[in-house]
N, C-alpha and C. Protein backbone atom coordinates (compact mmCIF):
# COMPACT_ATOMS: atom_id res chain seq x y z
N UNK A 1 5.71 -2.72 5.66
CA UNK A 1 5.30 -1.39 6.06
C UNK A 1 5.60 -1.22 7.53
N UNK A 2 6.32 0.00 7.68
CA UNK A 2 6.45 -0.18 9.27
C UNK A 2 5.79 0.63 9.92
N UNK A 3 5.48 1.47 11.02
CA UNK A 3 4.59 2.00 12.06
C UNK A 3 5.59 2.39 13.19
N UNK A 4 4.63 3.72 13.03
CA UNK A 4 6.22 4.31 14.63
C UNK A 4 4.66 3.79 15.61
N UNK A 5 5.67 3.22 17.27
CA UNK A 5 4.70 2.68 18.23
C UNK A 5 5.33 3.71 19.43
N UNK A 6 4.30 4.57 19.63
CA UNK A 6 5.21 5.53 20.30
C UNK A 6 5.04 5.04 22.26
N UNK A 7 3.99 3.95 22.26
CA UNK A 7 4.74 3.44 23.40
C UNK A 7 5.60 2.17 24.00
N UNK A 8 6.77 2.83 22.61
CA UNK A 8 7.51 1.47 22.89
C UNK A 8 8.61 2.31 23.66
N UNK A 9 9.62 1.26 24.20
CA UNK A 9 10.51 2.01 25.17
C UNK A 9 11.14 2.96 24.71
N UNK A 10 12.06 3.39 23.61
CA UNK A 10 12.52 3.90 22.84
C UNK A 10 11.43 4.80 21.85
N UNK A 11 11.07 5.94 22.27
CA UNK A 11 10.64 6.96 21.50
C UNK A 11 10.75 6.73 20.01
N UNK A 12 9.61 7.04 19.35
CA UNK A 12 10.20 7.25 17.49
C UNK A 12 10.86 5.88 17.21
N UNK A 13 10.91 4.77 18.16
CA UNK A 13 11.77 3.75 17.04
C UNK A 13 10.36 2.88 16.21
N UNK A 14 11.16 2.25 15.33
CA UNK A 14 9.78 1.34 14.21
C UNK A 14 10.04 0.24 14.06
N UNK A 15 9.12 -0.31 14.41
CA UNK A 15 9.11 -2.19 14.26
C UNK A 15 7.74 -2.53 12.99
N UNK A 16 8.07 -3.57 12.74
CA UNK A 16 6.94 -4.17 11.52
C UNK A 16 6.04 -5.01 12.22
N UNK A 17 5.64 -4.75 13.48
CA UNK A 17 4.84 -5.66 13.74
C UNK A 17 3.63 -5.09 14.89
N UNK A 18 3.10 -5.53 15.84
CA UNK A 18 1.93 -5.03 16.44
C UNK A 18 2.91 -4.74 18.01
N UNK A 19 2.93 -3.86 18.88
CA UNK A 19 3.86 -4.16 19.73
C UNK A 19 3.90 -4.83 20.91
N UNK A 20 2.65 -5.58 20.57
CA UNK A 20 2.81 -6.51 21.73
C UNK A 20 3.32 -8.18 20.98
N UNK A 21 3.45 -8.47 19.67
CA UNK A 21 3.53 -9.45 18.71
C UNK A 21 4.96 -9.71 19.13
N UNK A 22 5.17 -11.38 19.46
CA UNK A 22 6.20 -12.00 19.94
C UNK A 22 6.70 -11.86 18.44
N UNK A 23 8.47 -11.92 18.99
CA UNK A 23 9.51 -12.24 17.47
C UNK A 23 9.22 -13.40 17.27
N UNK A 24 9.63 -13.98 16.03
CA UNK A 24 9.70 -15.17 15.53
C UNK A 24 11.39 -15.46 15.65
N UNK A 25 11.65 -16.79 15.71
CA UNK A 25 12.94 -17.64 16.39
C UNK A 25 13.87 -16.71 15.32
N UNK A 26 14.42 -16.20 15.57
CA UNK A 26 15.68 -15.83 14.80
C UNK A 26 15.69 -14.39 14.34
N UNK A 27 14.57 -13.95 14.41
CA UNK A 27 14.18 -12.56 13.96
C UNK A 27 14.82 -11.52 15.16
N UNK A 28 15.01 -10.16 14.61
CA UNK A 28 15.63 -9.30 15.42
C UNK A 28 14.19 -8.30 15.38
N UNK A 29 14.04 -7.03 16.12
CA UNK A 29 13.31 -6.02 15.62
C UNK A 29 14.23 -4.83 15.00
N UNK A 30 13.15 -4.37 13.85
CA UNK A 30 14.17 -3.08 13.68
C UNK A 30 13.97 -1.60 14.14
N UNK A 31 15.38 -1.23 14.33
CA UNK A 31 15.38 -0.39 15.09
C UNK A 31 16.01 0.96 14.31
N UNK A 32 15.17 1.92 14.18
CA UNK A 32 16.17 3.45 13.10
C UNK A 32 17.36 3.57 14.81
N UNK A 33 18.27 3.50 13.69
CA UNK A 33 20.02 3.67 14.39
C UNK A 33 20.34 5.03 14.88
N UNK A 34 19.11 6.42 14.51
CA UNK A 34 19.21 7.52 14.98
C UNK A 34 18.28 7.43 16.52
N UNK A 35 17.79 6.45 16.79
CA UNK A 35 16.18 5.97 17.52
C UNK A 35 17.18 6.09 19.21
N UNK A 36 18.59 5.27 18.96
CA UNK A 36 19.11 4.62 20.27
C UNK A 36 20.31 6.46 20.77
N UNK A 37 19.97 6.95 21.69
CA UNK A 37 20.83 8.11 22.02
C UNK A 37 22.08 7.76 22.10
N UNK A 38 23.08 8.62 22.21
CA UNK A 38 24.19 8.38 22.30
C UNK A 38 24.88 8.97 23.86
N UNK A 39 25.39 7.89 24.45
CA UNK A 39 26.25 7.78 25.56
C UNK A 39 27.29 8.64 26.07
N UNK A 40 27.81 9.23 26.41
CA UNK A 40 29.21 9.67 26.79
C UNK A 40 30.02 8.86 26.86
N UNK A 41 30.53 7.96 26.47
CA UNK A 41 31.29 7.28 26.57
C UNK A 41 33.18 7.36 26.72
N UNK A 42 33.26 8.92 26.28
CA UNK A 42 34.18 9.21 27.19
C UNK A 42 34.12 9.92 28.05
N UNK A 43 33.46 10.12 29.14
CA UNK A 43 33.62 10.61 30.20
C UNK A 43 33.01 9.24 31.11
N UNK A 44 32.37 7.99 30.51
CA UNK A 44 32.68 6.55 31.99
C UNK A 44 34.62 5.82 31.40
N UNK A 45 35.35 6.40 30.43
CA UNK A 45 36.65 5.52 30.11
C UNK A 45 36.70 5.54 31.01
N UNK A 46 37.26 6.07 32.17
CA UNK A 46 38.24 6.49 33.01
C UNK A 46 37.52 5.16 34.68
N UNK A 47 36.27 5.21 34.51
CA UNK A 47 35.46 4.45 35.15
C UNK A 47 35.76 2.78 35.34
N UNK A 48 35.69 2.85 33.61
CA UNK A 48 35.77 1.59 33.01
C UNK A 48 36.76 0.84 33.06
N UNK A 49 38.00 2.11 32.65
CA UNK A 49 38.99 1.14 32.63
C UNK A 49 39.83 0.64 34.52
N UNK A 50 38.97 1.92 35.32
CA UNK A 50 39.60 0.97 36.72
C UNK A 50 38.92 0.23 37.05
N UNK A 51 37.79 0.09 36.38
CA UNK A 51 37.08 -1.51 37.12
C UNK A 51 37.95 -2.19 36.46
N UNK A 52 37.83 -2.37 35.14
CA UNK A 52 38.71 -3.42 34.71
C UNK A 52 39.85 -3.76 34.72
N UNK A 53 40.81 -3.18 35.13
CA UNK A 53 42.10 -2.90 35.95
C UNK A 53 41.94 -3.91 37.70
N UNK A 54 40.75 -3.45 38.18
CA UNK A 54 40.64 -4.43 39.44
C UNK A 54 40.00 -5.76 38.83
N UNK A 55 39.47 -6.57 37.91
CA UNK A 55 39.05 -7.37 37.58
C UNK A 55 39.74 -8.59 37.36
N UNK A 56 41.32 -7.67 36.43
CA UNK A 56 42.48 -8.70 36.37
C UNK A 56 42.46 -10.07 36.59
N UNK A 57 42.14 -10.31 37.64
CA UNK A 57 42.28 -11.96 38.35
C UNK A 57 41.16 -12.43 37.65
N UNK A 58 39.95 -11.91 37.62
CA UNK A 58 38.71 -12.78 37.49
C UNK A 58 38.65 -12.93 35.96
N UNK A 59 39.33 -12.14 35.06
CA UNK A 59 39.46 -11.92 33.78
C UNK A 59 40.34 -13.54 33.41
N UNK A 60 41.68 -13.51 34.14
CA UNK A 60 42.39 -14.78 34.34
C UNK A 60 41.80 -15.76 34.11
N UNK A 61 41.47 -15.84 35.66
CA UNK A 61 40.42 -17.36 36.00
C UNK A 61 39.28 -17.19 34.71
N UNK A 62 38.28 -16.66 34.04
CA UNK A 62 37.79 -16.71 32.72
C UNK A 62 38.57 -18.19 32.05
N UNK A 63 40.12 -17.34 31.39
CA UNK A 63 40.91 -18.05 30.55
C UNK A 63 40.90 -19.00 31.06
N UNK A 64 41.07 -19.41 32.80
CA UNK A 64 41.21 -21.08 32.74
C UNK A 64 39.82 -21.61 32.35
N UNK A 65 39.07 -21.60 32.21
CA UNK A 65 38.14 -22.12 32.45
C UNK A 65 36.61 -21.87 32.25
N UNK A 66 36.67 -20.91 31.72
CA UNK A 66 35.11 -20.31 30.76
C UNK A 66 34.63 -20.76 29.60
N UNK A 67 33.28 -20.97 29.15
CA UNK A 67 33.04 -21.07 28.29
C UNK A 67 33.55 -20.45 26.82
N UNK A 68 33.32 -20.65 25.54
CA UNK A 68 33.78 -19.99 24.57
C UNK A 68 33.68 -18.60 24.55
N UNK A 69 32.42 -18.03 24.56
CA UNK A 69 32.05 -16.70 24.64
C UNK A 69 32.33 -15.78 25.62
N UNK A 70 32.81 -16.56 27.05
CA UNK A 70 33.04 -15.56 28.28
C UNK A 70 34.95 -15.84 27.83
N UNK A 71 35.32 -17.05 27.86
CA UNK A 71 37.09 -16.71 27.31
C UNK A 71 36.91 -15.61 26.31
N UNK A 72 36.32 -15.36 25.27
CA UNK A 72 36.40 -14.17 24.31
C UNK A 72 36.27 -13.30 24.78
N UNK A 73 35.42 -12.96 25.62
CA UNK A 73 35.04 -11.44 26.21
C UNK A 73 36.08 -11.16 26.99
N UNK A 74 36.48 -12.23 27.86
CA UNK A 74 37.47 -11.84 29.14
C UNK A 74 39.28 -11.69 28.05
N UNK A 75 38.97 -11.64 26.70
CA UNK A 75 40.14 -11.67 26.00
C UNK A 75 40.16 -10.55 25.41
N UNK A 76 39.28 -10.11 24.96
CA UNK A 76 38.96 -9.04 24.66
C UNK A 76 39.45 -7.46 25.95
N UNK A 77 38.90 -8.29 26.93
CA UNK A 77 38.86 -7.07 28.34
C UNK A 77 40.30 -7.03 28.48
N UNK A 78 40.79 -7.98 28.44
CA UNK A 78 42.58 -7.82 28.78
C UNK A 78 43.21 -7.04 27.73
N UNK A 79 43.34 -7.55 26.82
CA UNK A 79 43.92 -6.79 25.25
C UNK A 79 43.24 -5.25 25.64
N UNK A 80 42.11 -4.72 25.42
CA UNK A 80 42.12 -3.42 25.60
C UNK A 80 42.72 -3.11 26.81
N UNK A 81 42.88 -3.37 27.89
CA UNK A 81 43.64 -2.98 29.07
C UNK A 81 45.31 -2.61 28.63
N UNK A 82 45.49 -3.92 27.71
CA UNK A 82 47.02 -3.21 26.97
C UNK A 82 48.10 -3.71 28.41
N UNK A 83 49.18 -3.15 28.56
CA UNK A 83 50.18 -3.33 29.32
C UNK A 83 49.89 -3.20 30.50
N UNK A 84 48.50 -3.05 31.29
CA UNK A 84 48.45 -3.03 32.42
C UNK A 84 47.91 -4.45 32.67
N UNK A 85 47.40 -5.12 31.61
CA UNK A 85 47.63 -6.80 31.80
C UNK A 85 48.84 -7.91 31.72
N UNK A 86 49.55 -7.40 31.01
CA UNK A 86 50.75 -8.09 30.83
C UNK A 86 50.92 -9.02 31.90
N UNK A 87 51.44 -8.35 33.17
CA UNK A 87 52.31 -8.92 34.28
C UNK A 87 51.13 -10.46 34.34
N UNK A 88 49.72 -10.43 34.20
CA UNK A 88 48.72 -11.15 34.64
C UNK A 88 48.99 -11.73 33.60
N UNK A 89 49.38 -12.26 32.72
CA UNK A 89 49.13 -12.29 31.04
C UNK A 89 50.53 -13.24 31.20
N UNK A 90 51.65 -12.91 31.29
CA UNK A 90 52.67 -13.87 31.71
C UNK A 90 52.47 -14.85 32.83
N UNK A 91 51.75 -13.80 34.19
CA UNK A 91 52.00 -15.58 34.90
C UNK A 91 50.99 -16.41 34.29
N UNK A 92 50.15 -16.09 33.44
CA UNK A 92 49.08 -16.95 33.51
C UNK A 92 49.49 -18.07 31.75
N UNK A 93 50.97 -17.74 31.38
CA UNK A 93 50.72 -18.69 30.70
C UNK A 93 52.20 -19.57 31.58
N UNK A 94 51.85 -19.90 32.89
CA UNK A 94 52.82 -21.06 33.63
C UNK A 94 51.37 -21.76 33.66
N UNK A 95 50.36 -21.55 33.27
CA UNK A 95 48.65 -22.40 33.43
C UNK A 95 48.46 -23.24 32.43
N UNK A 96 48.81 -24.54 32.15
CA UNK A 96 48.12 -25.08 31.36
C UNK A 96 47.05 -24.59 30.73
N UNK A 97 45.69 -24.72 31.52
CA UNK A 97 44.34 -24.42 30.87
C UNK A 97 44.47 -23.12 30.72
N UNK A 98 45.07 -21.96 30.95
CA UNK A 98 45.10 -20.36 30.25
C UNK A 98 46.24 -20.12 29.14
N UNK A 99 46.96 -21.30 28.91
CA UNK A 99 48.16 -20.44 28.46
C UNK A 99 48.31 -20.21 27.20
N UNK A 100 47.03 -21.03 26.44
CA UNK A 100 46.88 -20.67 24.89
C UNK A 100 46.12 -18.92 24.96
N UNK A 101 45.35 -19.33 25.83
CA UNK A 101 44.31 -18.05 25.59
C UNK A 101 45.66 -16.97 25.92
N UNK A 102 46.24 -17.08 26.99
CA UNK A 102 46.74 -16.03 27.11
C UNK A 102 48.03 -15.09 26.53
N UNK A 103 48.25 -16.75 25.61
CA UNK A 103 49.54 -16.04 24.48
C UNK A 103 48.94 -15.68 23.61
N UNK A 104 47.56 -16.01 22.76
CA UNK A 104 46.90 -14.73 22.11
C UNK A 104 46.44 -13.64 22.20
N UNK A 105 45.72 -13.22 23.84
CA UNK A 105 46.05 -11.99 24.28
C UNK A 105 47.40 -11.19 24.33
N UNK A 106 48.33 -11.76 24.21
CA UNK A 106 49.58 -10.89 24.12
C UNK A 106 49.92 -10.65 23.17
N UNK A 107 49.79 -11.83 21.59
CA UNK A 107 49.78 -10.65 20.60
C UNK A 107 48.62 -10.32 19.57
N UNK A 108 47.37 -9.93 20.42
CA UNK A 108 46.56 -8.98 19.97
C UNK A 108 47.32 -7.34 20.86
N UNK A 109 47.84 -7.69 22.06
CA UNK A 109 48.35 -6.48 22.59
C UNK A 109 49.70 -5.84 22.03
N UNK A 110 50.27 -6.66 21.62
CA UNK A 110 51.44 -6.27 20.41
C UNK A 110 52.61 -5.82 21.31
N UNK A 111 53.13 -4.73 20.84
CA UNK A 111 54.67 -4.37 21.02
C UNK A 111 54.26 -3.86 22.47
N UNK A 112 53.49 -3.62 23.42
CA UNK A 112 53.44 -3.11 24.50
C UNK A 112 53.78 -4.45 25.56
N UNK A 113 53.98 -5.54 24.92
CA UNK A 113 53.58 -7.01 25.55
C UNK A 113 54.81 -7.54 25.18
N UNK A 114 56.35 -6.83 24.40
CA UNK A 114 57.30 -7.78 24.04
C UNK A 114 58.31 -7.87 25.15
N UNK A 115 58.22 -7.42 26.48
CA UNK A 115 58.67 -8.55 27.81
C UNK A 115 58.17 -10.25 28.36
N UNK A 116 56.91 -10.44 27.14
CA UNK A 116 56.77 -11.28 27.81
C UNK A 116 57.30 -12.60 26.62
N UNK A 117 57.99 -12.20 26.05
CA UNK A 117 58.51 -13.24 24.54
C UNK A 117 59.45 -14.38 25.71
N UNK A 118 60.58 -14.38 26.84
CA UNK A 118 61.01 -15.32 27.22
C UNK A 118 59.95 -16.48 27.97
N UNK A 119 58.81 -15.68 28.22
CA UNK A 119 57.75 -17.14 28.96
C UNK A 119 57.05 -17.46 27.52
N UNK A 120 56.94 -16.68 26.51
CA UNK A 120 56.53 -17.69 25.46
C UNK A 120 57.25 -18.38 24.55
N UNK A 121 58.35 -18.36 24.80
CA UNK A 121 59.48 -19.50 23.81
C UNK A 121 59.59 -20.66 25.61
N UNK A 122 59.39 -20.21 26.72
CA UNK A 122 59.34 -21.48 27.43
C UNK A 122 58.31 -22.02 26.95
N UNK A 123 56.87 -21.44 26.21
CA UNK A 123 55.76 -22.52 25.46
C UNK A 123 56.19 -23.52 24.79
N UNK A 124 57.25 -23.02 23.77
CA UNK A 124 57.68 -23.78 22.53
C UNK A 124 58.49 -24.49 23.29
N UNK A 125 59.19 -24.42 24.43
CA UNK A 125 60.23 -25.72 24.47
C UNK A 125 59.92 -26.61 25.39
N UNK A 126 58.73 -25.85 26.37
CA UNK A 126 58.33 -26.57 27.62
C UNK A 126 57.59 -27.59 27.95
N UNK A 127 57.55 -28.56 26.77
CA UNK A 127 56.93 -30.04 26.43
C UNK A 127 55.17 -29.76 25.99
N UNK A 128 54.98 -28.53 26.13
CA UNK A 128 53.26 -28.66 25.87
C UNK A 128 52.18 -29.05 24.78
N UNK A 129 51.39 -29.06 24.66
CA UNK A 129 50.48 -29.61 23.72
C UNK A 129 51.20 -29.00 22.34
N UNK A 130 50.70 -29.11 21.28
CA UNK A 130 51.25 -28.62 19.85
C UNK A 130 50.13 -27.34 20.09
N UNK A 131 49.04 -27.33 20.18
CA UNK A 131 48.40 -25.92 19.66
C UNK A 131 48.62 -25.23 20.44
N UNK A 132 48.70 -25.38 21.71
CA UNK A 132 49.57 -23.78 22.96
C UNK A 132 51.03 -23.94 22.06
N UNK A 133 52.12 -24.98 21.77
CA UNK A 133 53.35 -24.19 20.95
C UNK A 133 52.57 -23.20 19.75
N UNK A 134 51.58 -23.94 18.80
CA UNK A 134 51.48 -23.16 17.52
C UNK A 134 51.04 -21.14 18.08
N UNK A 135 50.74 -21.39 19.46
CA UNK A 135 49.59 -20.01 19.86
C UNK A 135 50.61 -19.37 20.33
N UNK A 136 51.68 -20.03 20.99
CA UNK A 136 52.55 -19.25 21.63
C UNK A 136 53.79 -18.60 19.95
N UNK A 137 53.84 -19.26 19.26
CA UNK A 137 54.88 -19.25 18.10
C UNK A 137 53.84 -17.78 17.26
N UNK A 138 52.94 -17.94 17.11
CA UNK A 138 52.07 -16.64 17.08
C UNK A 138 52.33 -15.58 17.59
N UNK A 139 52.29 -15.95 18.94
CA UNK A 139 52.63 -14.60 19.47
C UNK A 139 53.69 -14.13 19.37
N UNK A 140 55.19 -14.85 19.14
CA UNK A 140 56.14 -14.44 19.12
C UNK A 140 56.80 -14.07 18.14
N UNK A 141 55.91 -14.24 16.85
CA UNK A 141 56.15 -13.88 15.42
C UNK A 141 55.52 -12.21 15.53
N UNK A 142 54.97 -11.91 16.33
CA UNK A 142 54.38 -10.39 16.73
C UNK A 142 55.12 -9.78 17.78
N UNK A 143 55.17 -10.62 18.63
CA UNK A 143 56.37 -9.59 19.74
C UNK A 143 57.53 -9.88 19.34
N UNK A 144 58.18 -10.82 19.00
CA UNK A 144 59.71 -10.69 18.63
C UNK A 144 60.21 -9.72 17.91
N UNK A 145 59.85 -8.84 17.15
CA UNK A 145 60.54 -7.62 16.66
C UNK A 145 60.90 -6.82 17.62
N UNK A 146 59.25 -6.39 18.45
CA UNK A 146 59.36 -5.21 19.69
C UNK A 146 60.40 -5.47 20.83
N UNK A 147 60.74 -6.93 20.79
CA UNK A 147 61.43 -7.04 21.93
C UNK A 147 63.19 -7.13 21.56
N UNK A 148 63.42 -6.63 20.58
CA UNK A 148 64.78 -6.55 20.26
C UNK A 148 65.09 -5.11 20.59
């Protein structure tokens, strides 16, 4: 049975429990999906995408060297950036520790990214581990069309 708690932060939303009652380990609260307002979210793009446009480098350094979940996010941030990562996206697979991550960012970015197919066949020939060749051979099974 649930109960609207109307001084919870969120107006009208409903939880099953008392609202001061801690979650239990794994439990979420629930929340009516009409409860959370909706954003403008296009009118901060334009915001968003020049922060993340100046971030570039720190997005990089991520790939060398972040945990699982911050390499994902910072992989994520590049791929939507699209071709204004690229140039960052090539040097960064002369990086050992970035250069897997960063030949899968190039083909989640696809045909906007097929200049960078000659630094990823230097993956495949350039003595490196087998799974940066298998990541880089990935990518180039996706950009090699665009780049003909």
């Amino acid at each position: 049975m649930s109960k609207t708690t109307p001084h919870h932060p969120i107006e009208g939303t409903t939880t099953d429990r008392a609202p001061d009652a801690a979650l239990a380990p794994g439990e979420t609260p629930t929340v009516l999906d009409d409860a959370v307002p909706s954003v403008g979210t296009d009118d901060a793009a334009p915001f968003a995408k020049a922060e993340a446009q100046n971030s570039v480098p720190q997005l990089i350094a991520t790939l060398r060297g972040g945990d699982f979940m911050a390499i994902y996010h910072a992989s994520r941030s590049l791929a939507k950036l699209g071709q204004e990562a690229v140039p960052a996206l090539i040097e960064a697979l002369k990086d050992d520790a970035a250069s897997r991550h960063a030949a899968d960012v190039l083909r989640t970015i696809g045909g906007e990214a097929a200049c960078a197919v000659p630094g990823l066949i230097q993956q495949l020939t350039g003595g490196r581990d087998r799974d940066t060749r298998c990541h880089a051979a990935a990518a180039i099974r996706v950009l090699g069309g665009a780049a003909k």
